[in-house]
Protein backbone atom coordinates (compact mmCIF):
# COMPACT_ATOMS: atom_id res chain seq x y z
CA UNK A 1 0.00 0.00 0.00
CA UNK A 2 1.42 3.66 -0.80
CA UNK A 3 1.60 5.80 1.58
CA UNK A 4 -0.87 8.35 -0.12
CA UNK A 5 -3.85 5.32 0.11
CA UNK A 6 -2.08 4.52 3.68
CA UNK A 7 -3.15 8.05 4.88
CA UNK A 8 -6.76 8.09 2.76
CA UNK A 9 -7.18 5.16 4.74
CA UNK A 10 -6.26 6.47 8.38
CA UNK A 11 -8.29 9.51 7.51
CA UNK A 12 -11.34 7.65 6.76
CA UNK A 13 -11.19 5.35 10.29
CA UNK A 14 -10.22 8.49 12.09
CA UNK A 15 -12.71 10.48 10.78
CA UNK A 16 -15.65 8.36 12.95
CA UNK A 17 -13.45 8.45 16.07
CA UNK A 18 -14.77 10.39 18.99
CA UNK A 19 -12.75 12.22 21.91
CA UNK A 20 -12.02 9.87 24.61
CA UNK A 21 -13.10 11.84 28.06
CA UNK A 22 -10.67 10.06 30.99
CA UNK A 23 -11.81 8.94 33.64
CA UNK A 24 -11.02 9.64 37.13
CA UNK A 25 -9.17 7.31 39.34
CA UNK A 26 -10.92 4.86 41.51
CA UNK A 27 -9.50 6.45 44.33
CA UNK A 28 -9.91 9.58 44.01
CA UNK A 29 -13.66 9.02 43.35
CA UNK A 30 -13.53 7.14 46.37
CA UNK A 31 -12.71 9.74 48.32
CA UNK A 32 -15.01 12.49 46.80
CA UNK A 33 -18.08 10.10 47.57
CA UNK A 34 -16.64 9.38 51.57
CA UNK A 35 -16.16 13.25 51.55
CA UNK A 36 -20.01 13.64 50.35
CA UNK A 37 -21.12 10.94 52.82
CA UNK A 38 -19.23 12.54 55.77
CA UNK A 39 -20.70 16.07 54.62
CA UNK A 40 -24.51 14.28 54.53
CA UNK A 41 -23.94 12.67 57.91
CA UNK A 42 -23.02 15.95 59.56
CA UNK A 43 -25.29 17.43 57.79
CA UNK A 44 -28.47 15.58 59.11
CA UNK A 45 -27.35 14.32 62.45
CA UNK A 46 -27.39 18.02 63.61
CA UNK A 47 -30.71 17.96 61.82
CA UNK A 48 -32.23 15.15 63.57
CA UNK A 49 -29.72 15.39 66.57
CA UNK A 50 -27.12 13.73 68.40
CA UNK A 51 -27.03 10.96 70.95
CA UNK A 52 -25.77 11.98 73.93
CA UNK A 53 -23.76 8.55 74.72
CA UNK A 54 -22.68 8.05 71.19
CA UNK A 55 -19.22 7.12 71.84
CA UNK A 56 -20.84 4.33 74.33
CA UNK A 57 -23.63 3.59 71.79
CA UNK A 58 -20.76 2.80 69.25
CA UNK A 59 -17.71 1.93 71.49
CA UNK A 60 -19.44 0.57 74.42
CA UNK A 61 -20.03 -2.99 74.02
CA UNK A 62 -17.59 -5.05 71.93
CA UNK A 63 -20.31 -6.88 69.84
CA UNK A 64 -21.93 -3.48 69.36
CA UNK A 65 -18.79 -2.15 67.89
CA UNK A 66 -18.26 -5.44 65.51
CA UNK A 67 -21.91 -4.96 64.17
CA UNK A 68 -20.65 -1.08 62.85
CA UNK A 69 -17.13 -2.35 61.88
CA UNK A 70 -19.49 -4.78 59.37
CA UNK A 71 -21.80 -2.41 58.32
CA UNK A 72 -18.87 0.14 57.87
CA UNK A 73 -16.60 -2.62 55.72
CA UNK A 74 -19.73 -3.67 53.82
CA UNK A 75 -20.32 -0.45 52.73
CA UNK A 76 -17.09 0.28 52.12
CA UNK A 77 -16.31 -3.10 50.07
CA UNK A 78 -19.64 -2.77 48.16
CA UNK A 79 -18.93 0.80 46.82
CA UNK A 80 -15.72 0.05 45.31
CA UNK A 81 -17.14 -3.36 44.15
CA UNK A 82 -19.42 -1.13 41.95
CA UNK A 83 -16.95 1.49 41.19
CA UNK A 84 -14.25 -1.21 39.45
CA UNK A 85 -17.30 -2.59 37.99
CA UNK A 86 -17.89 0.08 36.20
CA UNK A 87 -13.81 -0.19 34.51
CA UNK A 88 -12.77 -2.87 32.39
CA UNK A 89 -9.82 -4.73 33.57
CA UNK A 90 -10.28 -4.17 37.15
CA UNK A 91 -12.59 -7.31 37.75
CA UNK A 92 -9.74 -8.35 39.90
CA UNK A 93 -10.84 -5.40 42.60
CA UNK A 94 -14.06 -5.49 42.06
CA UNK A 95 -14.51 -9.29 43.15
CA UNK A 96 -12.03 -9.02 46.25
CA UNK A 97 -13.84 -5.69 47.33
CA UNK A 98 -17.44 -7.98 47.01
CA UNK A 99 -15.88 -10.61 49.27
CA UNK A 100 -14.98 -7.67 51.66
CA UNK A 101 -18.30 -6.15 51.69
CA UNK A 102 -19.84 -9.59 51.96
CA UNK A 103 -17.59 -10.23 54.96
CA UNK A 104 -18.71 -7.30 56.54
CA UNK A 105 -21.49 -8.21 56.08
CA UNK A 106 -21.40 -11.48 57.62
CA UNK A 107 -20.03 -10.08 60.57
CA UNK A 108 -22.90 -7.62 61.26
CA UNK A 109 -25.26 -9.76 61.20
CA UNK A 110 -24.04 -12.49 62.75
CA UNK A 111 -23.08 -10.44 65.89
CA UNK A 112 -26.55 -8.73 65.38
CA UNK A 113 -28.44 -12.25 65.59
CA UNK A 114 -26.13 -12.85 68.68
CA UNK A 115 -26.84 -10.37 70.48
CA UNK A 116 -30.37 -10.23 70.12
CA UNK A 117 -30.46 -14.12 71.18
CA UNK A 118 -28.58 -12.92 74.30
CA UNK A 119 -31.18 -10.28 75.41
CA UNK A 120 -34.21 -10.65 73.21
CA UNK A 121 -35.80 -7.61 75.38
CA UNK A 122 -37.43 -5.09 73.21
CA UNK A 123 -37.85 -1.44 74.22
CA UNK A 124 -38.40 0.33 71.30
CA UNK A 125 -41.58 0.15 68.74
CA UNK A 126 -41.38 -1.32 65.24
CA UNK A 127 -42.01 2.38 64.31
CA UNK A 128 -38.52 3.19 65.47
CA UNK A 129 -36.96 0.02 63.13
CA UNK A 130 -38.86 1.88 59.73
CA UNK A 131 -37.61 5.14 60.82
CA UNK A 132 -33.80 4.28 61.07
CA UNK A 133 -33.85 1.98 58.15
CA UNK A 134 -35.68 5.05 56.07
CA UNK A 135 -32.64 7.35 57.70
CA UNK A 136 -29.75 5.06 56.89
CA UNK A 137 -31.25 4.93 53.04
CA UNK A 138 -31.14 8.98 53.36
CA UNK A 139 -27.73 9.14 54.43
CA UNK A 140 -26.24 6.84 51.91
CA UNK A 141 -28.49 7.99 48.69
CA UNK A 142 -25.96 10.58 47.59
CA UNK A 143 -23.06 8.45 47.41
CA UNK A 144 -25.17 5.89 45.60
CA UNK A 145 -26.09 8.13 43.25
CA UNK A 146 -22.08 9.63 42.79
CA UNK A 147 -21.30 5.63 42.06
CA UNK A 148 -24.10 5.94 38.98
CA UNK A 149 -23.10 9.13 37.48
CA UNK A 150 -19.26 7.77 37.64
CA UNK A 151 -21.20 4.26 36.05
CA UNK A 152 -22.57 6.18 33.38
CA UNK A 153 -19.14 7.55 32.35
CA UNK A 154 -17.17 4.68 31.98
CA UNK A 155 -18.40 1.27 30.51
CA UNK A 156 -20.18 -1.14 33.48
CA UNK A 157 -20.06 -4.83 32.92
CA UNK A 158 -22.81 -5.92 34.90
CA UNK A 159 -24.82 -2.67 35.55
CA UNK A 160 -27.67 -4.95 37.65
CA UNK A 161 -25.17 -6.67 39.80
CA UNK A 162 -23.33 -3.13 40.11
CA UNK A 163 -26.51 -1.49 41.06
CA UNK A 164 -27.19 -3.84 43.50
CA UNK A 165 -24.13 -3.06 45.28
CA UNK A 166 -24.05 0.12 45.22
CA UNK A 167 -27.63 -0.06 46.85
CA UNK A 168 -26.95 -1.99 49.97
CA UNK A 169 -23.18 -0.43 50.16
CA UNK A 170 -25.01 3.14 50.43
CA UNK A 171 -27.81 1.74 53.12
CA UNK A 172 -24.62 -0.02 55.27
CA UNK A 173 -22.33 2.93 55.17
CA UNK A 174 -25.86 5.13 55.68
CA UNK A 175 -26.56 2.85 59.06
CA UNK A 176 -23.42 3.56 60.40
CA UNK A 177 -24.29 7.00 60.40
CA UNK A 178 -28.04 7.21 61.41
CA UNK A 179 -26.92 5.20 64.43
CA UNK A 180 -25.12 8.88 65.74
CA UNK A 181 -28.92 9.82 66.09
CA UNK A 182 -30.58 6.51 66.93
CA UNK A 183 -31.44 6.76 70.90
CA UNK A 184 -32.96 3.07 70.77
CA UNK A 185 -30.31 0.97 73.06
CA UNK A 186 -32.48 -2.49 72.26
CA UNK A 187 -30.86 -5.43 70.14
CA UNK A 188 -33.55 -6.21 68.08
CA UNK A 189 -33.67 -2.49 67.30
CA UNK A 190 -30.26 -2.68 66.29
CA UNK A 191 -31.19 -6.01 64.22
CA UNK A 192 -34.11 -4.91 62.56
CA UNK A 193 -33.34 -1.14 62.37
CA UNK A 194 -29.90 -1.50 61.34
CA UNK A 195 -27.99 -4.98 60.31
CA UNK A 196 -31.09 -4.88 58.01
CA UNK A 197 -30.46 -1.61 56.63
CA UNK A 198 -28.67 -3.03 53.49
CA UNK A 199 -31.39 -5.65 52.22
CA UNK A 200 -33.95 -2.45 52.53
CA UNK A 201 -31.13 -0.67 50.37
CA UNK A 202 -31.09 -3.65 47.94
CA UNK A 203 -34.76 -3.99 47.94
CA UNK A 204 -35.63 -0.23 47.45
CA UNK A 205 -33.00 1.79 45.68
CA UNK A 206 -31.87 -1.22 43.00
CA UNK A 207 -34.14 -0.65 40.40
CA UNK A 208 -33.76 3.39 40.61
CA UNK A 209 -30.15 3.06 40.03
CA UNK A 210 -30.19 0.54 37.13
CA UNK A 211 -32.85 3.11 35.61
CA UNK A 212 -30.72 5.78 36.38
CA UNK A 213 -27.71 3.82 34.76
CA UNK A 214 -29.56 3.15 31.65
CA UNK A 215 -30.64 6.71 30.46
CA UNK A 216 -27.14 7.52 31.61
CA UNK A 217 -25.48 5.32 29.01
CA UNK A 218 -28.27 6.12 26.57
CA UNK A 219 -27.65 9.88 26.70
CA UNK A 220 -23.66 9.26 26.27
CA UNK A 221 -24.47 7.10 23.11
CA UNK A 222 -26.33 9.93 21.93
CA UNK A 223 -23.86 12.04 22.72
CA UNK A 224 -21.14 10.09 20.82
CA UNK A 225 -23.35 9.71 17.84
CA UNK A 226 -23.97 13.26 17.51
CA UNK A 227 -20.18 13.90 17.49
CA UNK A 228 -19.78 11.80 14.90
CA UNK A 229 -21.85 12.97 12.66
């Protein structure tokens, strides 16, 4: 091939190629959703206000603690699950952060169940249960909805699975926080209110997100095929 045709030829496959927006690193997104969790959590505990023993209420009971350790690593593990789900070529991450977040997980709700068996006692109302589960959803919602809009940028390879994630990763990390306002010291409060606040997440906020996903990618294609025309 002469290089006249050579260069007829690059100019007709470059001529359909569109800019190539980079993406930002997983880390750094990372960060800008804890610092938009953190912001969210100050931001409506002050609203809703502060326990007064909530270093006790956290700290004070070594099962207690291991139930917010879970919640906190399975909302940690399952953002970043969806995040590097949302890159090709980092399924590697993405299934080690899932095991993490399952972990987690598995820890708060197994010391959940255990302490409840321990001292079944109730003093707080099933009213009390709805309204932390509906607060952890609150507090998490914004970072769930950072993970789409990063989603939508790059090129997810299972959108439903990373939806999913990022559902009951924002209701975990979300529990953590509503507990700084929860006064209810029962265990089956903390089982039903709380180790339960990511299958409400899943269950409520999956759907939304793969919807929001979808007209995400939709409008990009657009997008591209307007550029290249």
């Amino acid at each position: 091939m002469s290089d006249e045709r050579a260069e007829q030829l690059i100019d007709r496959l470059s001529r359909d190629l569109v800019p190539v927006r980079p993406l930002p690193q997983l880390r750094v997104v990372v960060g800008l959703l804890g610092v938009v969790w953190l912001a969210v959590t100050i931001v409506g505990v002050r609203s809703l206000g502060a326990r007064p023993d909530l270093a006790e209420a956290w700290l004070g009971s070594g099962g207690v603690a291991a139930v917010f350790v879970g919640l906190a690593l399975a909302g940690a593990g399952g953002t970043i699950a969806a995040l590097a789900m949302s890159v090709p070529g980092r399924e590697t991450l993405a299934r080690v952060a899932f095991w993490i977040g399952g972990a987690g997980m598995a820890i708060a709700a197994g010391c959940g169940t255990l302490l409840f068996w321990r001292s079944p006692l109730a003093a707080s109302p099933w009213t009390a249960d709805l309204a932390c589960l509906v607060e952890a959803i609150g507090f998490g919602v914004l970072p769930a909805i950072g993970v789409v809009l990063f989603a939508g940028r790059a090129a997810p390879f299972r959108p439903l699975v990373l939806a999913l994630a990022a559902a009951a990763a924002a209701a975990a990390i979300g529990s953590v926080a509503a507990q700084a306002a929860c006064p209810m010291p029962d265990f089956r409060h903390l089982l039903m209110g709380h180790v339960l606040a990511p299958v409400a997440g899943a269950f409520l906020l999956t759907l939304p997100l793969v919807f929001a996903l979808r007209r995400l990618q939709e409008r990009q294609a657009r997008g591209q095929g307007a550029n290249r025309s």
